[in-house]
Protein backbone atom coordinates (compact mmCIF):
# COMPACT_ATOMS: atom_id res chain seq x y z
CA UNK A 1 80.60 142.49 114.62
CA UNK A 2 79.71 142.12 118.01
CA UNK A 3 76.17 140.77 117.73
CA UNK A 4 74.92 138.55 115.28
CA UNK A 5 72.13 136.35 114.84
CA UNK A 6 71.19 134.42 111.91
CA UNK A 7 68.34 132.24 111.56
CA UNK A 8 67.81 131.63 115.04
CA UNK A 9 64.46 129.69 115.79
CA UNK A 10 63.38 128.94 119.30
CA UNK A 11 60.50 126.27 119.37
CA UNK A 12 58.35 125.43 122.20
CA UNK A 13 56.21 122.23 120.97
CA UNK A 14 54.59 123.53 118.32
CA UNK A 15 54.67 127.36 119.11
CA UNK A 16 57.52 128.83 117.47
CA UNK A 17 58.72 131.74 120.66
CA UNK A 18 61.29 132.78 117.97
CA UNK A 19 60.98 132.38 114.31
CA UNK A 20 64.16 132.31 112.22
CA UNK A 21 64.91 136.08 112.94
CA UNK A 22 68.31 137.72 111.91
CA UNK A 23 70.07 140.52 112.71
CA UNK A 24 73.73 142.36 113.73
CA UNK A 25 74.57 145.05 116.30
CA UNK A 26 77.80 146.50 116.15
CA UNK A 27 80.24 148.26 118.66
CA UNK A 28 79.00 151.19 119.17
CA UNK A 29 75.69 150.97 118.83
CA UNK A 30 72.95 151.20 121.09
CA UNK A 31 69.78 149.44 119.59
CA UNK A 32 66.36 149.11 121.75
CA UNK A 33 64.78 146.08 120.96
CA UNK A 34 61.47 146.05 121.43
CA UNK A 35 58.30 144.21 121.26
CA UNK A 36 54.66 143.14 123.01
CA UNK A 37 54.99 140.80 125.88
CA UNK A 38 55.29 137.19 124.69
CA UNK A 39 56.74 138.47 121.35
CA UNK A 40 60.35 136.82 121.85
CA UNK A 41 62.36 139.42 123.37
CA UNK A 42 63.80 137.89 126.31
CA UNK A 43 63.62 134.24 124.72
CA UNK A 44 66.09 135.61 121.81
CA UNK A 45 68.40 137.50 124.54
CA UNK A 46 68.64 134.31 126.90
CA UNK A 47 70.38 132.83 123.81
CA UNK A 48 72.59 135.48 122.83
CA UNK A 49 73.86 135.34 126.43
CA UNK A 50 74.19 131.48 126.63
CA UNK A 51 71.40 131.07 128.86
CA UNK A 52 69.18 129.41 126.79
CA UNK A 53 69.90 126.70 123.81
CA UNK A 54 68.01 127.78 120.58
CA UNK A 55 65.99 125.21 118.13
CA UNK A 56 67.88 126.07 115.36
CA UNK A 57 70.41 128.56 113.65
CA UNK A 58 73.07 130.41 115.09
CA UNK A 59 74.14 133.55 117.26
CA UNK A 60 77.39 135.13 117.55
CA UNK A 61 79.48 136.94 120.27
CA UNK A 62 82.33 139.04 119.28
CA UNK A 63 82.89 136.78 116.82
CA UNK A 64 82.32 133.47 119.07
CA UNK A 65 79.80 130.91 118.27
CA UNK A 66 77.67 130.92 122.13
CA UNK A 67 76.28 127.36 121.29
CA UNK A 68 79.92 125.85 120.85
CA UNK A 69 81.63 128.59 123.64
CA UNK A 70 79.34 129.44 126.23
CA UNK A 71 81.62 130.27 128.78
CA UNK A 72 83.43 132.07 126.66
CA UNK A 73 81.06 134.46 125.24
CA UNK A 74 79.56 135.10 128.98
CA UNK A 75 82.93 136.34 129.48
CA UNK A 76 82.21 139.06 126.87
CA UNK A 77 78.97 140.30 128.34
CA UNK A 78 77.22 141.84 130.73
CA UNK A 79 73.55 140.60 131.47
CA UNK A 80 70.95 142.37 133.13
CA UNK A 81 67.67 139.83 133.10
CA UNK A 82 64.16 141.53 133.57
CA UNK A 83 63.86 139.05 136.15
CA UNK A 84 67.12 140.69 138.15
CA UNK A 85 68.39 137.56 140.93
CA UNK A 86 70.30 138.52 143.86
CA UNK A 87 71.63 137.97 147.07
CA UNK A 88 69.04 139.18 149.02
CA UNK A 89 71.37 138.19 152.26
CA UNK A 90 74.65 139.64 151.01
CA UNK A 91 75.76 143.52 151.35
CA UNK A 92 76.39 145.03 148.28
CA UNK A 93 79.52 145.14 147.80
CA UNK A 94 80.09 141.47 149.42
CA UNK A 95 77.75 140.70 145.97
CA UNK A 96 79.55 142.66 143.38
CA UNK A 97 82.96 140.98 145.29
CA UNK A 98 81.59 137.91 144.51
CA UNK A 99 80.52 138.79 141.11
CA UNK A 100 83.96 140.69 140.42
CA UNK A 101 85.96 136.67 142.16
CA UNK A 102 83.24 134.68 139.34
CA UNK A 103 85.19 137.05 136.44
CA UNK A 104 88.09 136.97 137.51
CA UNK A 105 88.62 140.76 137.38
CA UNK A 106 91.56 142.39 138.30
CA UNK A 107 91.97 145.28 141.12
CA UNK A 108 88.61 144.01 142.36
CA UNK A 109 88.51 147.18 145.17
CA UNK A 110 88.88 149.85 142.37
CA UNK A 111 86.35 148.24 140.03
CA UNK A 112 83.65 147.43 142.95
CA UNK A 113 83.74 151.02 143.91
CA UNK A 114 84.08 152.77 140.41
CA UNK A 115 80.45 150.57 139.41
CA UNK A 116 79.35 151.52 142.90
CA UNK A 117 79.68 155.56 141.58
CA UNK A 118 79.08 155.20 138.22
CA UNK A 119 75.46 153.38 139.35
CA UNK A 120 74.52 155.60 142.01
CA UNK A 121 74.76 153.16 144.73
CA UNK A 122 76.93 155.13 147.12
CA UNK A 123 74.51 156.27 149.37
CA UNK A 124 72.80 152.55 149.84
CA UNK A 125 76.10 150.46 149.38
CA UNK A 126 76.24 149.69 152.80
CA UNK A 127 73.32 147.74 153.44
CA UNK A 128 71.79 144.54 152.50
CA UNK A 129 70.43 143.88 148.99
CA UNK A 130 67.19 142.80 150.19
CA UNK A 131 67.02 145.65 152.56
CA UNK A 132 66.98 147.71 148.70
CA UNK A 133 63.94 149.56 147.08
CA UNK A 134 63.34 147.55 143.89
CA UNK A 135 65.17 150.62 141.82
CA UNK A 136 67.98 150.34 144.15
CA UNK A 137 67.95 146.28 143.82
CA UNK A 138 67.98 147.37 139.76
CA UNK A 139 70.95 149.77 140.15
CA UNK A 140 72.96 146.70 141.84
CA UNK A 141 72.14 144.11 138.96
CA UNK A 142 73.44 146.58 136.11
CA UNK A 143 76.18 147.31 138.12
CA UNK A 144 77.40 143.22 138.40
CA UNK A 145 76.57 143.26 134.58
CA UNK A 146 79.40 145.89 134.25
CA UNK A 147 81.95 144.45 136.63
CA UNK A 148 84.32 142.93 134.61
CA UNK A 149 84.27 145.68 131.66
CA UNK A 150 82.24 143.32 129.03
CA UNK A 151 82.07 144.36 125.52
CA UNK A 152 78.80 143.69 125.09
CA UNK A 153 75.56 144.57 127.07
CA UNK A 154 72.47 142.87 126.85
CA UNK A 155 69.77 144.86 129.46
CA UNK A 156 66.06 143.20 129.68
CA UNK A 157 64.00 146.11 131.23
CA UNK A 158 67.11 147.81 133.08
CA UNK A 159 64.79 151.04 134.29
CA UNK A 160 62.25 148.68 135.28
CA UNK A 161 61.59 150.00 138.99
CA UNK A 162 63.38 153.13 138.61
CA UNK A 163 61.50 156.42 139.08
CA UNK A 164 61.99 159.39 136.80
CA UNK A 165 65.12 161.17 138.05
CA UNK A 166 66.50 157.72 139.21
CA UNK A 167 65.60 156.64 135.04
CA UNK A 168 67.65 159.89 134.21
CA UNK A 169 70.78 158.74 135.47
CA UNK A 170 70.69 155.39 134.17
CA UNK A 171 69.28 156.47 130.89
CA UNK A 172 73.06 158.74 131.26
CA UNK A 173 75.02 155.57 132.30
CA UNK A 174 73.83 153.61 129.14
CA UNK A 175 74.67 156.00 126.91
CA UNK A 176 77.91 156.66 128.02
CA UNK A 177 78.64 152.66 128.06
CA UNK A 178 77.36 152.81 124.33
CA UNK A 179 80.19 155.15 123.38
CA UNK A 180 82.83 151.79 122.79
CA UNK A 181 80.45 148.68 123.90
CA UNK A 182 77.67 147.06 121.93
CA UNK A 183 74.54 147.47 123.96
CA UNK A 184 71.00 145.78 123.21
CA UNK A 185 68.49 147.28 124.97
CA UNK A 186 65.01 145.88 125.63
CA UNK A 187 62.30 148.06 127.15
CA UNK A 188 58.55 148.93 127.27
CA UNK A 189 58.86 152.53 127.85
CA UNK A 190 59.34 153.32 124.48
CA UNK A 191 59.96 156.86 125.15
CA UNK A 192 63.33 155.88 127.08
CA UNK A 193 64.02 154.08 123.43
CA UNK A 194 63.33 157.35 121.78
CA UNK A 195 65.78 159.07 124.41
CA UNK A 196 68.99 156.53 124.21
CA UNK A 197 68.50 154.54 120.62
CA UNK A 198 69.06 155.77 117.20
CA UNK A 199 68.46 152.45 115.84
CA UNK A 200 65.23 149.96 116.93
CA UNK A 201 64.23 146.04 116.23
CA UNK A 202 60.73 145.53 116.73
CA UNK A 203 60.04 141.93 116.88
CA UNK A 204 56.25 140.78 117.33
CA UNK A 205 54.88 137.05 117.33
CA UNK A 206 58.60 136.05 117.02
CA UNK A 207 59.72 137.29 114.02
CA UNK A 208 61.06 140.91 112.88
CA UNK A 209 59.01 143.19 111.69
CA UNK A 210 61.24 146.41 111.73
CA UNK A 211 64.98 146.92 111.69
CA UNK A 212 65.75 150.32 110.83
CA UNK A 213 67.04 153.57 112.60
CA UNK A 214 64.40 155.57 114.07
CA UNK A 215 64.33 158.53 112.20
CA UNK A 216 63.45 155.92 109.65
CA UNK A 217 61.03 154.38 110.70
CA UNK A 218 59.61 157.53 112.06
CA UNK A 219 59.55 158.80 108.59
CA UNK A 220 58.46 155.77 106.44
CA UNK A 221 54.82 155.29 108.35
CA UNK A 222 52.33 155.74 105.99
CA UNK A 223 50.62 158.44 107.71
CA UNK A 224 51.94 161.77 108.87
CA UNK A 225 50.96 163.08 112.19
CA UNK A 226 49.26 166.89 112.24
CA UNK A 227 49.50 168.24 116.11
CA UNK A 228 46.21 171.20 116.59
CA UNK A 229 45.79 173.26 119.21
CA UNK A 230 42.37 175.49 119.50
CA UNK A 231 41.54 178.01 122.17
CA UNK A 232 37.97 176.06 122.54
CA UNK A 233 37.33 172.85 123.54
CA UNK A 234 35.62 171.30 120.98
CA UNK A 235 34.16 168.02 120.14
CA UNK A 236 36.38 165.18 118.77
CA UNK A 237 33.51 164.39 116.09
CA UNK A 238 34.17 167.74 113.94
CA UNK A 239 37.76 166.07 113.44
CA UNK A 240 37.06 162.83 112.69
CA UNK A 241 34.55 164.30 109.92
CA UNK A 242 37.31 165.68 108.27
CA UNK A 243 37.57 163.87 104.70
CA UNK A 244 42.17 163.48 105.13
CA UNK A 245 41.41 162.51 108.82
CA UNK A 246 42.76 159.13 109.30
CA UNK A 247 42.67 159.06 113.16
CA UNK A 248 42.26 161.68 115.78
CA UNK A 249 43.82 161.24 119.49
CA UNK A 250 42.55 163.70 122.13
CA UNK A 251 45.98 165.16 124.15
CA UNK A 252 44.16 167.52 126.15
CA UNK A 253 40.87 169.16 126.54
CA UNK A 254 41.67 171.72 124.01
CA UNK A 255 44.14 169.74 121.95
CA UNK A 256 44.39 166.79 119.19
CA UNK A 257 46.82 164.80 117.21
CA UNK A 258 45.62 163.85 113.64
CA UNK A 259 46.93 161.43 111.56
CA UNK A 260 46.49 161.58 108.10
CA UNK A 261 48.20 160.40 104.36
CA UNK A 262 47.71 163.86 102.52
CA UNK A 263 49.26 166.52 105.73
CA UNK A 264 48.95 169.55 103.37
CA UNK A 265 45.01 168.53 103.12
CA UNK A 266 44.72 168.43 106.39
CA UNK A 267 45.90 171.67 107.27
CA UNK A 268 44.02 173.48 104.72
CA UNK A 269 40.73 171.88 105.99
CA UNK A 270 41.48 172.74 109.86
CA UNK A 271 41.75 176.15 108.63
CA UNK A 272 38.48 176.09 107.18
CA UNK A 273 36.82 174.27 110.06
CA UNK A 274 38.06 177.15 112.26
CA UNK A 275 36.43 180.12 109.75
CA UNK A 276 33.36 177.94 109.48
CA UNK A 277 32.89 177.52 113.32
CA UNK A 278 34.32 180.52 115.02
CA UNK A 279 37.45 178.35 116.04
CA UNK A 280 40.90 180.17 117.08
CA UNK A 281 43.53 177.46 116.27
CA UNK A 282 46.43 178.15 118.87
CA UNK A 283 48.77 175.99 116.98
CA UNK A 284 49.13 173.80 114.22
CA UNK A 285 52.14 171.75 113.01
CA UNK A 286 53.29 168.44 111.21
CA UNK A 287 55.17 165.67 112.62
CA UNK A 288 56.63 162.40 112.18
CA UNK A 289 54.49 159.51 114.17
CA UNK A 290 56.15 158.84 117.68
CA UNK A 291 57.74 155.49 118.21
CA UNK A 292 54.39 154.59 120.41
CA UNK A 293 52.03 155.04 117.11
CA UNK A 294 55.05 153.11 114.41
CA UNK A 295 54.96 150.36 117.91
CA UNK A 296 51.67 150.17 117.87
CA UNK A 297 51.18 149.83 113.87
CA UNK A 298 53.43 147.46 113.57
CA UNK A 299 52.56 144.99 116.19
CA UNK A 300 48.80 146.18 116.44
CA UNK A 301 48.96 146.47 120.24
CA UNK A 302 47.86 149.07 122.30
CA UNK A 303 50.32 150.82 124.59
């Protein structure tokens, strides 16, 4: 097991930031862990990675307490914080030098310029961090989390920044790290969840409210999702009318997404809107709910 948490409980006063939440990640496994802001995400990894004391219970790294072996369990992961400090004075690879000298890593030359390639910072390596676009000053942090080889990688918003092809070839890098490390991986761009995780946490108000793979959780939402297409704009009323019609969400002028419980319904009574109103449905198909609409059930924010 290379994550574990059990019972951990983070209180602030009165306010309980994390409330006795449990859970284990194993090598292997990439799991997005997400959640609103203030819901306990980046409380719960600062104590994973030894950054933060917790109130109560314990967490686990490879198999090492962090409360009783701090230094030792830093040694066994990478950390990229949402809030991503740097040398702002210090060329880039003087900072992943100095990053490589804190670990202790071996053939420091090699492994400065193998992170350098693998996190497409060849073209910018030369120059100063804070002389970096903010993607670029993001592609330097994940590479010091990966320095030393850790087993484990915790990464708080690590495409935070990034802009889409520059989120492609992280998105690449992750995965390919996931292949034999543990990686948790926090983010509000849930579709870059949807892209790299096959299993999600969803933690809201501090405690867990999901823990399952996504297909999952996909599947085990109470409503099904019914994508229509017509070749008329029409108005979002005649939906909502619709007895099965749970919710309606306009995706462009001309087409919808419907949830409903009874899908079958549904369809039958689009068809008949479309003979009763002179309607030519384009298309018409049934879907599981995204990871936006289970997200937004589940923690009853709007994204």
């Amino acid at each position: 097991m290379s994550i574990e948490v059990k019972n951990l409980l983070k209180e602030y006063g009165e306010q309980k930031a994390v409330n006795n939440i449990s859970f284990k990640v194993n090598k292997g496994e990439i799991v997005g862990f997400l959640g609103p802001n203030g819901a306990g995400k980046s409380t719960t990894m600062k104590i994973i990675t030894g950054y933060l004391q917790q109130s109560g219970g314990e967490a686990w790294v490879s198999g090492i307490n962090v409360a009783e072996q701090p230094l030792e369990t830093k040694k066994k992961i990478g950390y990229l914080p949402e809030l991503n400090a740097l040398y702002y004075d210090m060329y880039v690879r003087e900072f992943l030098g100095f990053v490589a000298e804190v670990h202790k890593v071996k053939n420091q030359k090699s492994k400065i310029e193998d992170v350098i390639a693998l996190t497409g910072l060849t073209v910018e390596s030369k120059k100063k961090i804070g002389q970096l676009s903010k993607g670029y000053k993001q592609r330097v942090g994940l590479a010091a989390a990966l320095i030393h080889d850790p087993e484990v990688l915790i990464l708080d918003e690590p495409t935070s920044g990034l802009d889409p092809n520059q989120i492609i070839e992280i998105r690449d890098v992750i995965k390919k790290q996931g292949q034999n490390k543990t990686v948790l991986f926090s983010s509000h761009i849930l579709q870059e969840v949807e892209a790299i995780c096959d299993r999600v946490i969803i933690i809201n108000k501090g405690s867990i409210v999901a823990d399952d793979s996504l297909i999952n959780l996909q599947k085990a939402s109470t409503a099904d999702v019914i994508s229509v297409s017509f070749n008329e704009a029409i108005d979002i009323q005649l939906l909502e009318s619709l007895p099965v019609s749970a919710g309606v969400t306009k995706m462009d002028s001309n087409s919808w997404k419907i949830t409903t419980t009874n899908p079958e319904q549904l369809r039958k009574q689009l068809l008949e809107l479309s003979l009763e109103k002179k309607l030519n449905i384009v298309s018409l198909q049934t879907g599981n709910r995204s990871l936006e609409e289970v997200f937004r059930t589940l923690t009853g924010e709007k994204k």
